[in-house]
N, C-alpha and C. Protein backbone atom coordinates (compact mmCIF):
# COMPACT_ATOMS: atom_id res chain seq x y z
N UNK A 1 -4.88 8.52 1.19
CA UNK A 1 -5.93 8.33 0.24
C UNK A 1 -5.30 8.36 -1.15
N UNK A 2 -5.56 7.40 -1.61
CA UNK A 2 -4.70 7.72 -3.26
C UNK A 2 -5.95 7.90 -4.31
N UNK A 3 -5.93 8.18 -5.10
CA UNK A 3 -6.03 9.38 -6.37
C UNK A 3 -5.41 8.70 -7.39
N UNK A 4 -6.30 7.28 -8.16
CA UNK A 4 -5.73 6.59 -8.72
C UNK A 4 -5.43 7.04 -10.29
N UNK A 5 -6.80 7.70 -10.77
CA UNK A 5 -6.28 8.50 -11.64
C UNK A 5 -5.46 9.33 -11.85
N UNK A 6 -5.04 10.32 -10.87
CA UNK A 6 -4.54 11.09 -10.91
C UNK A 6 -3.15 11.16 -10.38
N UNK A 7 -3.09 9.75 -10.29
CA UNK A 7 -1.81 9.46 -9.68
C UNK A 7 -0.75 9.78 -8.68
N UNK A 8 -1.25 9.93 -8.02
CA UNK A 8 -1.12 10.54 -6.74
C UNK A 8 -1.81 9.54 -5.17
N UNK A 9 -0.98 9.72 -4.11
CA UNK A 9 -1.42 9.38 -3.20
C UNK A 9 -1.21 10.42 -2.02
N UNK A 10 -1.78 10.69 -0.84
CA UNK A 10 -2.08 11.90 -0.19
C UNK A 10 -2.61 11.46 1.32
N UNK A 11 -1.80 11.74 2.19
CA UNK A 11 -2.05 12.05 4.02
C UNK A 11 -2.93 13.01 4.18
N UNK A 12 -3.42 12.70 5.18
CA UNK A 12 -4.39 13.59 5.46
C UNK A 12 -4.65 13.93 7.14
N UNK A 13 -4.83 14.50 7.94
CA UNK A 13 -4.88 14.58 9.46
C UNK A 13 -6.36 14.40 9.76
N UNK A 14 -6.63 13.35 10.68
CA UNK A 14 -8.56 12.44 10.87
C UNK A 14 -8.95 13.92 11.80
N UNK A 15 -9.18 14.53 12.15
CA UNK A 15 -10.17 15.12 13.13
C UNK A 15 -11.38 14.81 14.22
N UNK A 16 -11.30 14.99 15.22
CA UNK A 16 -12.15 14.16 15.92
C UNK A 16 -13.09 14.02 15.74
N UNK A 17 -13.77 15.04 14.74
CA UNK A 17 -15.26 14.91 14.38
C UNK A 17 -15.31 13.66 12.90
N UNK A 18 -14.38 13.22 12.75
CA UNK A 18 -14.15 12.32 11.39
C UNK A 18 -14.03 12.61 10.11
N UNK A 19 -13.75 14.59 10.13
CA UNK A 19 -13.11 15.34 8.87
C UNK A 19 -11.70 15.02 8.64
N UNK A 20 -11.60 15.11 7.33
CA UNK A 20 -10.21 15.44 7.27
C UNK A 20 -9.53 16.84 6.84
N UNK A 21 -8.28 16.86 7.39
CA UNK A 21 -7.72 18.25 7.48
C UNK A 21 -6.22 18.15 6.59
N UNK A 22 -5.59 18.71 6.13
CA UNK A 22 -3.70 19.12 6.13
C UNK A 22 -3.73 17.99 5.03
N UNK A 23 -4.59 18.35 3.86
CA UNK A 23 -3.96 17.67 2.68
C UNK A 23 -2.55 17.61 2.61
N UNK A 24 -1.71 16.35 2.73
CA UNK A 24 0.04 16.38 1.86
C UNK A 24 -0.10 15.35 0.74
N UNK A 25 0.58 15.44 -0.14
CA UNK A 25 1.33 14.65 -0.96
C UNK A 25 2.02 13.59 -0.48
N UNK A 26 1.73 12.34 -0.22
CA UNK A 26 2.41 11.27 0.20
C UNK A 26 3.76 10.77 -1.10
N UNK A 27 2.67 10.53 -2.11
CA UNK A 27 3.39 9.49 -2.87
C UNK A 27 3.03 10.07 -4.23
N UNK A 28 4.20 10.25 -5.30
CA UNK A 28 3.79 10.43 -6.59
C UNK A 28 3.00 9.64 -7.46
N UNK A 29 2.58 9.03 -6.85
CA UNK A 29 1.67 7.40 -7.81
C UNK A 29 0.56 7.10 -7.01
N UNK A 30 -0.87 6.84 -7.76
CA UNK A 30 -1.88 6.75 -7.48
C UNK A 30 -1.74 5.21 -6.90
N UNK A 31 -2.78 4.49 -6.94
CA UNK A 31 -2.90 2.82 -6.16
C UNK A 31 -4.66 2.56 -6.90
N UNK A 32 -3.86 1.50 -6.84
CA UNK A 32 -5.56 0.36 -7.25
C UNK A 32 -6.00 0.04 -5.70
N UNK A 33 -4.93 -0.49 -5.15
CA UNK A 33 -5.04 -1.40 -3.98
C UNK A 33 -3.93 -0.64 -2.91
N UNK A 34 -4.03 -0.79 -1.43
CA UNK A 34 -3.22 -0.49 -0.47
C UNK A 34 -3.25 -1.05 0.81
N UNK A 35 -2.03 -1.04 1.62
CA UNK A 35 -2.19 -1.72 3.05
C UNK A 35 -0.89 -1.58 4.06
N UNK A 36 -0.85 -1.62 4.97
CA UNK A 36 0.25 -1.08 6.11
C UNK A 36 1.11 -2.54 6.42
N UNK A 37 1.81 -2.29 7.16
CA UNK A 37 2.42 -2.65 7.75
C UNK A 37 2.76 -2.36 9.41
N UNK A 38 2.57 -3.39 10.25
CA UNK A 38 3.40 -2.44 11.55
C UNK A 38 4.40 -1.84 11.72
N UNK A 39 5.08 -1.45 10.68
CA UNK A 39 6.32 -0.59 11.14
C UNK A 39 5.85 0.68 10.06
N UNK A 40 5.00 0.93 9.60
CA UNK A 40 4.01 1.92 9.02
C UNK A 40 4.30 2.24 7.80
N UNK A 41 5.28 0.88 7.04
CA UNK A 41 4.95 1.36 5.88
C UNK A 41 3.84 0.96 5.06
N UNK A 42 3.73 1.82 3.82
CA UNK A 42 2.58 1.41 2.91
C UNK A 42 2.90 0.60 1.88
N UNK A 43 2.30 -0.06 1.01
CA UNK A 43 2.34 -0.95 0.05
C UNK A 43 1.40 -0.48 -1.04
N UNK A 44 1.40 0.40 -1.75
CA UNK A 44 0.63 0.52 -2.90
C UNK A 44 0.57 -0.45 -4.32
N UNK A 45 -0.26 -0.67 -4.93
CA UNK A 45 -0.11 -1.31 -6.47
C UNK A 45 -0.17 -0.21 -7.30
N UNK A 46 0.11 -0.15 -8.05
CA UNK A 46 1.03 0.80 -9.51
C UNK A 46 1.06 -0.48 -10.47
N UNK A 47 2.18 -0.34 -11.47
CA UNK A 47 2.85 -1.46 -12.07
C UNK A 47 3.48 -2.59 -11.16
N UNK A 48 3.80 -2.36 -10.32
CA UNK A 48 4.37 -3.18 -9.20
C UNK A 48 3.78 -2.53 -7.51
N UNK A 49 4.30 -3.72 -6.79
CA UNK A 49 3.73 -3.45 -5.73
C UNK A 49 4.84 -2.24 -5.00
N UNK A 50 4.77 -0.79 -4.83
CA UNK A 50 5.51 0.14 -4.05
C UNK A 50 5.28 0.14 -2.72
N UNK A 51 6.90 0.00 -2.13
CA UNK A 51 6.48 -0.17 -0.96
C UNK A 51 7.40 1.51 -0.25
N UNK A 52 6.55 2.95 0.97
CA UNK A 52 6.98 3.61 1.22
C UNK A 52 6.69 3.50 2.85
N UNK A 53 8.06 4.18 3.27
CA UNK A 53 8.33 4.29 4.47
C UNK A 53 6.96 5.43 4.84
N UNK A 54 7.08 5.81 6.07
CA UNK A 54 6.13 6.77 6.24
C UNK A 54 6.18 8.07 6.25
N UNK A 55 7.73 8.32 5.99
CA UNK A 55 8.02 9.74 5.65
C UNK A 55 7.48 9.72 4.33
N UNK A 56 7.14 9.20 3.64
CA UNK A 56 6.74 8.92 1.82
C UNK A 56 7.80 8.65 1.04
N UNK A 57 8.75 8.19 1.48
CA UNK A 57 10.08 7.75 0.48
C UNK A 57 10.10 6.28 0.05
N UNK A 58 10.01 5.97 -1.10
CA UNK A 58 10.09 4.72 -1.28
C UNK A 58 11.23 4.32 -1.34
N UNK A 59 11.12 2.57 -0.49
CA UNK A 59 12.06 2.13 -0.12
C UNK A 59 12.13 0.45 -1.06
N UNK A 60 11.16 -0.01 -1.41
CA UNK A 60 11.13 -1.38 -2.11
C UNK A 60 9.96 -1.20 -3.21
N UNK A 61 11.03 -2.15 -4.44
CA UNK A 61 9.70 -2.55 -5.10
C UNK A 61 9.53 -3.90 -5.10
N UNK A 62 8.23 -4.42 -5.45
CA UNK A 62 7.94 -6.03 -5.29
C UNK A 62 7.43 -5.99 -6.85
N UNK A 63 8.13 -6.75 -7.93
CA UNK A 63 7.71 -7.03 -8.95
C UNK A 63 7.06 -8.41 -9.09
N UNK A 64 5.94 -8.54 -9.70
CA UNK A 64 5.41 -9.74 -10.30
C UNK A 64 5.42 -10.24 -11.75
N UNK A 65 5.12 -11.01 -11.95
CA UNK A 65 4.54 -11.43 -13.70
C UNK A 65 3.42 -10.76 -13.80
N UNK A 66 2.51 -10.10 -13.38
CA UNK A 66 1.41 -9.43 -14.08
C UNK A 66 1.26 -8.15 -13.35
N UNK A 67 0.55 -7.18 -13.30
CA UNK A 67 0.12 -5.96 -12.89
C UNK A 67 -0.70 -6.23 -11.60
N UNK A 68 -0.42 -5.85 -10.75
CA UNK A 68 -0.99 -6.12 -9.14
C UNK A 68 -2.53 -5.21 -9.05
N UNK A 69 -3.38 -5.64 -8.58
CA UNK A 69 -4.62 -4.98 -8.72
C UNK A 69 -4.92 -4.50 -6.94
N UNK A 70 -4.84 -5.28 -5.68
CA UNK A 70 -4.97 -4.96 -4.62
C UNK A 70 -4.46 -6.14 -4.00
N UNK A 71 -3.76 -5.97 -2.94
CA UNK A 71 -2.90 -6.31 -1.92
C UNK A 71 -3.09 -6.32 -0.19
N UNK A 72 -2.45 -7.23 0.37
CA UNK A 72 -3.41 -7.51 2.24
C UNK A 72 -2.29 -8.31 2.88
N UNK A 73 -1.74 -8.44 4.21
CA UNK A 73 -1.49 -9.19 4.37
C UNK A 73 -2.40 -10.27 5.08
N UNK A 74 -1.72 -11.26 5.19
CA UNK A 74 -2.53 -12.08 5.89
C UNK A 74 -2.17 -13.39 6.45
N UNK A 75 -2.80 -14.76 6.87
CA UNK A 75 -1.62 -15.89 6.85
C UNK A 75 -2.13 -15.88 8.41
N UNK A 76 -1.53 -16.58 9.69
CA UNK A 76 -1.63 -16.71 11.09
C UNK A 76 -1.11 -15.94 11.51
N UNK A 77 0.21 -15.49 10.85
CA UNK A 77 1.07 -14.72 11.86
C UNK A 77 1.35 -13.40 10.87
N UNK A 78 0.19 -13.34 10.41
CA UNK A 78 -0.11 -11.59 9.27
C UNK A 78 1.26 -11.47 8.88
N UNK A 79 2.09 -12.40 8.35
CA UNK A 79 3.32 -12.21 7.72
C UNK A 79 3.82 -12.44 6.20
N UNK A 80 2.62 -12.74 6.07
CA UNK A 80 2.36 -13.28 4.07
C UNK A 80 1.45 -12.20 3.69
N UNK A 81 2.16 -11.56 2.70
CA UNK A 81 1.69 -10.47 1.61
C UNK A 81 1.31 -11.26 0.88
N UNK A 82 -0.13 -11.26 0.37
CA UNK A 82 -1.10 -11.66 -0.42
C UNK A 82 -1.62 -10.02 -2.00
N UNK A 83 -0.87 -10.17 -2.90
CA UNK A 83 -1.16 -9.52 -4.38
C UNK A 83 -2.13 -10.54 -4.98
N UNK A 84 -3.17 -10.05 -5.50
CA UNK A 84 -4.09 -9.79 -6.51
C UNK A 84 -3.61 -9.16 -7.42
N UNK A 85 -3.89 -10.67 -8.70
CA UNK A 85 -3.59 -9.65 -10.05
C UNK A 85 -4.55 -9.65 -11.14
N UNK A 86 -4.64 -9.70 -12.23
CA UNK A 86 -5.27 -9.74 -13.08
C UNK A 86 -5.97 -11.32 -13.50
N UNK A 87 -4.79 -12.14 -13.41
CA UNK A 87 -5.68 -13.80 -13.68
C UNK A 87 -5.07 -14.44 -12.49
N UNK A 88 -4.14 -13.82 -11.47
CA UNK A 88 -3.54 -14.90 -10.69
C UNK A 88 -3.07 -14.08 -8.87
N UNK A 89 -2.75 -14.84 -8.17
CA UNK A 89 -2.96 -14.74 -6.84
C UNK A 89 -1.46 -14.67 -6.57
N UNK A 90 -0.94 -13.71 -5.93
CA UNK A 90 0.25 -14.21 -5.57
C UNK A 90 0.66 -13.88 -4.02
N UNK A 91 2.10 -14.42 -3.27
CA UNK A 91 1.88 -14.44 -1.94
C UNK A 91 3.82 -14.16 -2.06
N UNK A 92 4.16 -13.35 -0.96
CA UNK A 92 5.28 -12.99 -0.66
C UNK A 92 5.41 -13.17 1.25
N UNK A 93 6.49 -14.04 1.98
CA UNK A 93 6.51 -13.70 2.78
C UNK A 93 7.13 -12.80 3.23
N UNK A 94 7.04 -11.80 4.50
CA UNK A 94 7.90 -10.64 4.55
C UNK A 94 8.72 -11.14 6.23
N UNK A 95 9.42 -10.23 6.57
CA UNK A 95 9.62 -10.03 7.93
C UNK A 95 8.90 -9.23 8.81
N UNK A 96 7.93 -8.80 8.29
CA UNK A 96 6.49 -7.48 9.17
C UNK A 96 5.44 -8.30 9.33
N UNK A 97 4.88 -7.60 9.96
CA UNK A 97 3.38 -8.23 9.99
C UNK A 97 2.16 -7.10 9.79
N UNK A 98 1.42 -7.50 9.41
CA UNK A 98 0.21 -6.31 8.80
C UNK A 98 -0.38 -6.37 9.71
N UNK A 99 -0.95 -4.98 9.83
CA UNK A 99 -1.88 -4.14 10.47
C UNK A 99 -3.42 -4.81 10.71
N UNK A 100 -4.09 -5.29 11.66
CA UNK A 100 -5.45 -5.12 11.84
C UNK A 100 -6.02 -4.44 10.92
């Protein structure tokens, strides 16, 4: 769950009743926008698109020409990262494929 103001992003454990439990600290940076990957990493927007493994270590950044607002993959074969920005659309292909 990120905590855009506050810049911060944060794991949480689902509970079967659909609480959540075991607040952690994922990521030092809040998100406008977010989305997985099958190999479980995350993709947050910040100034650029951050991309963290699932231990919470970031491992890539994806810079654009403008400030990324929210992010998806998508495409036939969920292998095109699709950023939203401020006036313009942009598309990265990756080697992953996104999550359902």
């Amino acid at each position: 769950m990120a905590d855009h103001g506050g810049k911060k992003t944060f794991v949480y454990d689902i509970n079967k009743d659909g609480t959540l439990s075991n607040k952690k600290l994922f990521a030092p940076e809040g998100s406008d926008g977010m989305t997985i990957d099958n190999q479980g990493n995350i993709y947050l927007t910040t100034d650029v698109v951050a991309v963290y493994n699932s231990k919470g270590e970031k491992t890539e950044t994806i810079q654009i020409p403008e400030t990324p607002a929210n992010v998806t993959f998508g495409g036939k074969d969920k292998k095109t990262l699709f950023i939203t920005a401020r006036t313009s659309l942009y598309s990265v292909r990756t080697r992953v494929r996104g999550t359902p």
